[in-house]
C-alpha atoms as a PDB file:
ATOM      1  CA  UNK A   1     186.389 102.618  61.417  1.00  0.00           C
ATOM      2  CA  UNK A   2     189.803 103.103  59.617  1.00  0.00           C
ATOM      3  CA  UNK A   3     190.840 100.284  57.677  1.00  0.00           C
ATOM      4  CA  UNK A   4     194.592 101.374  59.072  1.00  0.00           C
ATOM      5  CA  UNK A   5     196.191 100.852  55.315  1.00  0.00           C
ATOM      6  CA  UNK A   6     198.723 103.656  55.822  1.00  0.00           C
ATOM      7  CA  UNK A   7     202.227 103.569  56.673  1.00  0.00           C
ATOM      8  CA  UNK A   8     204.385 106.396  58.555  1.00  0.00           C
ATOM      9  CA  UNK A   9     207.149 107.823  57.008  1.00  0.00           C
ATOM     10  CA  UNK A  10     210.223 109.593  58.971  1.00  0.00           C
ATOM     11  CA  UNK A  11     212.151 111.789  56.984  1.00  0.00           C
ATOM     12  CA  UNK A  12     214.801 114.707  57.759  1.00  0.00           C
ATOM     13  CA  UNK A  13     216.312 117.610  56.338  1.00  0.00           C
ATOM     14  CA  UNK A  14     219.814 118.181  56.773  1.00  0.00           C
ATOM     15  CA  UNK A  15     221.707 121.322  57.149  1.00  0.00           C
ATOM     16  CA  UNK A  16     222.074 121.465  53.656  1.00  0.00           C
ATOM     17  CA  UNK A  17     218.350 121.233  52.759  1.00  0.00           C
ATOM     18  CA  UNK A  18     218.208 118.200  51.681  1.00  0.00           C
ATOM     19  CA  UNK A  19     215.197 115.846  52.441  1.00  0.00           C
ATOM     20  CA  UNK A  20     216.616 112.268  53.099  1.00  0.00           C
ATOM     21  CA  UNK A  21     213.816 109.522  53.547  1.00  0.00           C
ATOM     22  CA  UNK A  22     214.905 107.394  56.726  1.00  0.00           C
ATOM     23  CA  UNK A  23     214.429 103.797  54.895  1.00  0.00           C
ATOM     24  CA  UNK A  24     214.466 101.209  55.981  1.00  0.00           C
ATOM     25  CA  UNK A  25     213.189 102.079  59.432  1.00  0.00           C
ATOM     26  CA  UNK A  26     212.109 100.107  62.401  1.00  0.00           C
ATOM     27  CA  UNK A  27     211.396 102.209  64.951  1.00  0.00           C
ATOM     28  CA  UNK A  28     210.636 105.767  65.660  1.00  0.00           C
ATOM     29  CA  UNK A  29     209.837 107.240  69.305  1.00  0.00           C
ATOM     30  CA  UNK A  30     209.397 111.043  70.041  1.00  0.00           C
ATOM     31  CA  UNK A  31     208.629 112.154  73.822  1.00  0.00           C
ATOM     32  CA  UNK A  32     207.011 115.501  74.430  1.00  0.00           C
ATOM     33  CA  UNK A  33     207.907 116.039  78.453  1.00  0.00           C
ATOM     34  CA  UNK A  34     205.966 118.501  79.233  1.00  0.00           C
ATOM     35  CA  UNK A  35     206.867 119.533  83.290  1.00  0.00           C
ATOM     36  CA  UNK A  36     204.187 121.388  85.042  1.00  0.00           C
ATOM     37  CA  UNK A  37     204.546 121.362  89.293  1.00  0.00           C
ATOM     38  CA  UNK A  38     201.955 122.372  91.880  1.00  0.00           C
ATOM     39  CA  UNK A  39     202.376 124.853  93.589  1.00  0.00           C
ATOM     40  CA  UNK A  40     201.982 124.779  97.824  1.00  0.00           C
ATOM     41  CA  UNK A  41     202.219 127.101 100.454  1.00  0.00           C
ATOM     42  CA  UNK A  42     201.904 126.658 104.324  1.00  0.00           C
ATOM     43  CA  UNK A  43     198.938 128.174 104.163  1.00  0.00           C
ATOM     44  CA  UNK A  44     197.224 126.519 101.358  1.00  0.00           C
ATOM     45  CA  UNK A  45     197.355 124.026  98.792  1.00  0.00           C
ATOM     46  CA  UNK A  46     197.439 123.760  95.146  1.00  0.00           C
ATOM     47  CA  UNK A  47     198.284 128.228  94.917  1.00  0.00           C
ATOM     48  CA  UNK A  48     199.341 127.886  91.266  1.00  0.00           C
ATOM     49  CA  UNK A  49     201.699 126.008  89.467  1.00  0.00           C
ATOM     50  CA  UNK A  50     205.699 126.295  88.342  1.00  0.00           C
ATOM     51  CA  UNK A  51     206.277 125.799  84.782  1.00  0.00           C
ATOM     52  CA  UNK A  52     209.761 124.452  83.473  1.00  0.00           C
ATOM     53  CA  UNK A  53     211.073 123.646  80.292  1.00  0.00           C
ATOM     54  CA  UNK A  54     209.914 121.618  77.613  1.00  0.00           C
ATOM     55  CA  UNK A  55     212.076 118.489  76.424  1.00  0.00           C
ATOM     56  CA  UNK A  56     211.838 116.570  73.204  1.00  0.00           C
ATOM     57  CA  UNK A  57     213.679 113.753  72.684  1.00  0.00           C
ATOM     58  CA  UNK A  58     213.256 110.966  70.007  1.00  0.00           C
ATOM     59  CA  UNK A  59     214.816 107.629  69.114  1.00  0.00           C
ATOM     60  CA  UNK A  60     214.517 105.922  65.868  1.00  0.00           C
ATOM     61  CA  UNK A  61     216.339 102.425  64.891  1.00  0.00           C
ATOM     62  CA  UNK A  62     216.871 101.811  61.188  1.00  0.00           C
ATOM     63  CA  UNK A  63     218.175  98.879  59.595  1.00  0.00           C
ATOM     64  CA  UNK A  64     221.946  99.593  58.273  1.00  0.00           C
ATOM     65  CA  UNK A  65     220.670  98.433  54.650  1.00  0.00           C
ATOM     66  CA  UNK A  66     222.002 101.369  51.961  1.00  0.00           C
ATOM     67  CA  UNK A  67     222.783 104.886  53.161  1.00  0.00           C
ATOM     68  CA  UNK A  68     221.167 106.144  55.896  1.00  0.00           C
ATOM     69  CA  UNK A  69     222.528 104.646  58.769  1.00  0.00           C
ATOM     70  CA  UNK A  70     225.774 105.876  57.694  1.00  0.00           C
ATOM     71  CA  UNK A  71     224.407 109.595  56.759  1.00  0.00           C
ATOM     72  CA  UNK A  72     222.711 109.620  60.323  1.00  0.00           C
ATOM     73  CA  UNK A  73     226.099 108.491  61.993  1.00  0.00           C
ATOM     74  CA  UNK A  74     228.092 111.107  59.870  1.00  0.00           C
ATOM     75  CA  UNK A  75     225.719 113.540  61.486  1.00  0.00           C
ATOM     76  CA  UNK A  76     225.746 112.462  64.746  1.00  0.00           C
ATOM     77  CA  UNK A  77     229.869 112.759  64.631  1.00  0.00           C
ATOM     78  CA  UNK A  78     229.903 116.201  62.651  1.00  0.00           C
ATOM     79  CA  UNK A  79     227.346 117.319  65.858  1.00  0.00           C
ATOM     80  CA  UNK A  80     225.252 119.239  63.130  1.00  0.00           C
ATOM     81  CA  UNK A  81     221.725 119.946  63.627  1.00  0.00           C
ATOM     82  CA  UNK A  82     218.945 118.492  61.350  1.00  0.00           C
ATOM     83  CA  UNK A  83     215.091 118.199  61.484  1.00  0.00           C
ATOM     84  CA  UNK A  84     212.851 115.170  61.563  1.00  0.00           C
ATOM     85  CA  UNK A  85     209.360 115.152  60.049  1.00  0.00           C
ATOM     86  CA  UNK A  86     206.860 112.123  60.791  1.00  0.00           C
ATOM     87  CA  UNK A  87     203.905 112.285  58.265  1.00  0.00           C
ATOM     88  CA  UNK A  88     201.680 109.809  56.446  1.00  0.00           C
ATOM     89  CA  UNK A  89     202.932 107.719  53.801  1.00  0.00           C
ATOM     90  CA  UNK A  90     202.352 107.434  50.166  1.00  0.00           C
ATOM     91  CA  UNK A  91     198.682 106.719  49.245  1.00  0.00           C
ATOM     92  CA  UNK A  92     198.154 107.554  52.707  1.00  0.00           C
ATOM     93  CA  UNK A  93     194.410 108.130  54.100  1.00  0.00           C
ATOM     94  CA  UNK A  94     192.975 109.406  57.557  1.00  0.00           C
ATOM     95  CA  UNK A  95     194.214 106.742  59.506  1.00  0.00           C
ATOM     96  CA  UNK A  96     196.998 108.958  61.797  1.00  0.00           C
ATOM     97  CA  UNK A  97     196.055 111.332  64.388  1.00  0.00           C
ATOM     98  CA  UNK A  98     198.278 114.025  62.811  1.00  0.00           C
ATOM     99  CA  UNK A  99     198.882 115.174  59.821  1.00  0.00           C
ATOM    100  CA  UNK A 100     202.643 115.780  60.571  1.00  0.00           C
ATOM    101  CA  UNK A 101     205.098 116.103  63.591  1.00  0.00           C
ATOM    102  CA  UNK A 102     208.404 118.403  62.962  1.00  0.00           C
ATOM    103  CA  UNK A 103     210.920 117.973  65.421  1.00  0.00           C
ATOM    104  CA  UNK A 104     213.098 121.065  64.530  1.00  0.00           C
ATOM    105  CA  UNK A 105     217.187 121.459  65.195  1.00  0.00           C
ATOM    106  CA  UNK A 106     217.265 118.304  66.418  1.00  0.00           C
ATOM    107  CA  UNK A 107     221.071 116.827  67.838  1.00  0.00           C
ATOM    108  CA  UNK A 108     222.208 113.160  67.987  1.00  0.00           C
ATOM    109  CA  UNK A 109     223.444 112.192  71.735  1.00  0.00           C
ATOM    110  CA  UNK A 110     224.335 108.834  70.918  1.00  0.00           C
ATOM    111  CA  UNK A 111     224.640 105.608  68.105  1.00  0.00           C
ATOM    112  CA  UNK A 112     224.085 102.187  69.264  1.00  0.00           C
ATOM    113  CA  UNK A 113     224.385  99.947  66.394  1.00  0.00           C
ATOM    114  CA  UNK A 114     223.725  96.470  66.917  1.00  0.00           C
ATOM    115  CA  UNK A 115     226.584  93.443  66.244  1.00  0.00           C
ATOM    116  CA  UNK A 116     226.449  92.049  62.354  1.00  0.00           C
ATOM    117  CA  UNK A 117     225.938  88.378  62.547  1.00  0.00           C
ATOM    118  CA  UNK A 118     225.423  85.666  59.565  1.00  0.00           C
ATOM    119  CA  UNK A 119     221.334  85.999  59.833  1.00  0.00           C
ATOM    120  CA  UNK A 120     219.314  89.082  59.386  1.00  0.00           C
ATOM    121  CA  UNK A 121     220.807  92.978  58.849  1.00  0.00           C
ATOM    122  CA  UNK A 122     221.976  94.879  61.799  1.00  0.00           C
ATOM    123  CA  UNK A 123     220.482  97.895  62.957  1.00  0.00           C
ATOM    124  CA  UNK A 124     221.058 101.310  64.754  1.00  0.00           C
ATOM    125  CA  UNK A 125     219.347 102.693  67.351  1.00  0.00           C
ATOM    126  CA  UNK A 126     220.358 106.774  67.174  1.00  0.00           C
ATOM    127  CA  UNK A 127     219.056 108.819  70.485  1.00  0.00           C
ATOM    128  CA  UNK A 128     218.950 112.861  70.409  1.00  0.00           C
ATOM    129  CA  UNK A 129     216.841 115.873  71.455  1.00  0.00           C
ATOM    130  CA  UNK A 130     215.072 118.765  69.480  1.00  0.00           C
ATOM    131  CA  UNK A 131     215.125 122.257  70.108  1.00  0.00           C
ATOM    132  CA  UNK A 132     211.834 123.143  68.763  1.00  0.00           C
ATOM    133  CA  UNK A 133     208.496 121.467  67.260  1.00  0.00           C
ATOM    134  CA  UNK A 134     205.813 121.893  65.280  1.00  0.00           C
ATOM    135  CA  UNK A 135     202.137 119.172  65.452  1.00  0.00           C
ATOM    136  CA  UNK A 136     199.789 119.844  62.829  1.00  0.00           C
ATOM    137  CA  UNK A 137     196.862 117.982  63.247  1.00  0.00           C
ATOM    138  CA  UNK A 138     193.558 116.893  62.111  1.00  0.00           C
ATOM    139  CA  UNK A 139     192.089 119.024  61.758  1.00  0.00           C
ATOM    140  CA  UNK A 140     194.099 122.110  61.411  1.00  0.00           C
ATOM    141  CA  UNK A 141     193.236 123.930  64.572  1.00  0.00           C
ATOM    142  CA  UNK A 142     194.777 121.771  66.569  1.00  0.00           C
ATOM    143  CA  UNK A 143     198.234 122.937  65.301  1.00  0.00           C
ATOM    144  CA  UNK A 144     201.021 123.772  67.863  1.00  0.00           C
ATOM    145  CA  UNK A 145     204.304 124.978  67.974  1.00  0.00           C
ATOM    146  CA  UNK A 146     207.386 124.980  70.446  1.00  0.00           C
ATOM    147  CA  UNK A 147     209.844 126.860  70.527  1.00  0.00           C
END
């Protein structure tokens, strides 16, 4: 049994190459939609099936403590493209299912930051897509890539 002692760190890279560590972070949600439909005839049932695109979205809310907030809501204005990686933190052991998620050329859609009041830190929730991926996992053939 895993003694689940690791954390999960969300960094990203910016168009410039630079790794930025998203810190302090409360949230971080990817969705892989991956749209497969049956496909009928008068005839008969269940033929073959219709692929359509893949989507990847994510949402991640950090806490608007130091930097990032404000480097992730420059982005999201300038509309420049950035990627996201999702790997184990320091020290970290076998605890995650993967050993890293990429979420490549990824856009902001939208900034929701929350209303500063006397207790606590506001936060912001940023929403975008990816236009490609990469899952490494544990172990190593289970590695995938989109697009």
């Amino acid at each position: 049994m895993p003694d689940w002692n690791t954390r999960l760190a969300v960094s990203y890279t910016d168009d410039e190459g630079n790794t930025v560590e998203v810190t302090p972070i409360d949230s971080f949600t990817p969705s892989f939609t991956l749209n497969a439909e049956a496909l009928h005839s008068i005839e008969d049932t269940h033929i073959g099936v219709v692929y359509m695109p893949e989507a990847m979205s994510f949402s991640m809310t950090v806490r608007a403590i130091g930097e990032v907030a404000a480097k992730l809501t420059a982005i999201a204005l300038a509309g420049r493209r950035f990627d996201v990686l999702l790997q184990e933190g320091e020290g970290g052991g076998t605890d995650w299912s993967f050993k890293n998620v990429v979420m490549r050329n990824c856009i902001i859609t939208s900034a929701t930051p929350t209303a500063a009041t006397t207790s606590g830190a506001p936060s912001a929730t940023f929403a975008g897509f990816a236009l490609g991926a990469k899952v490494e996992g544990k172990p190593a053939e289970t590695t995938v890539e989109a697009p």
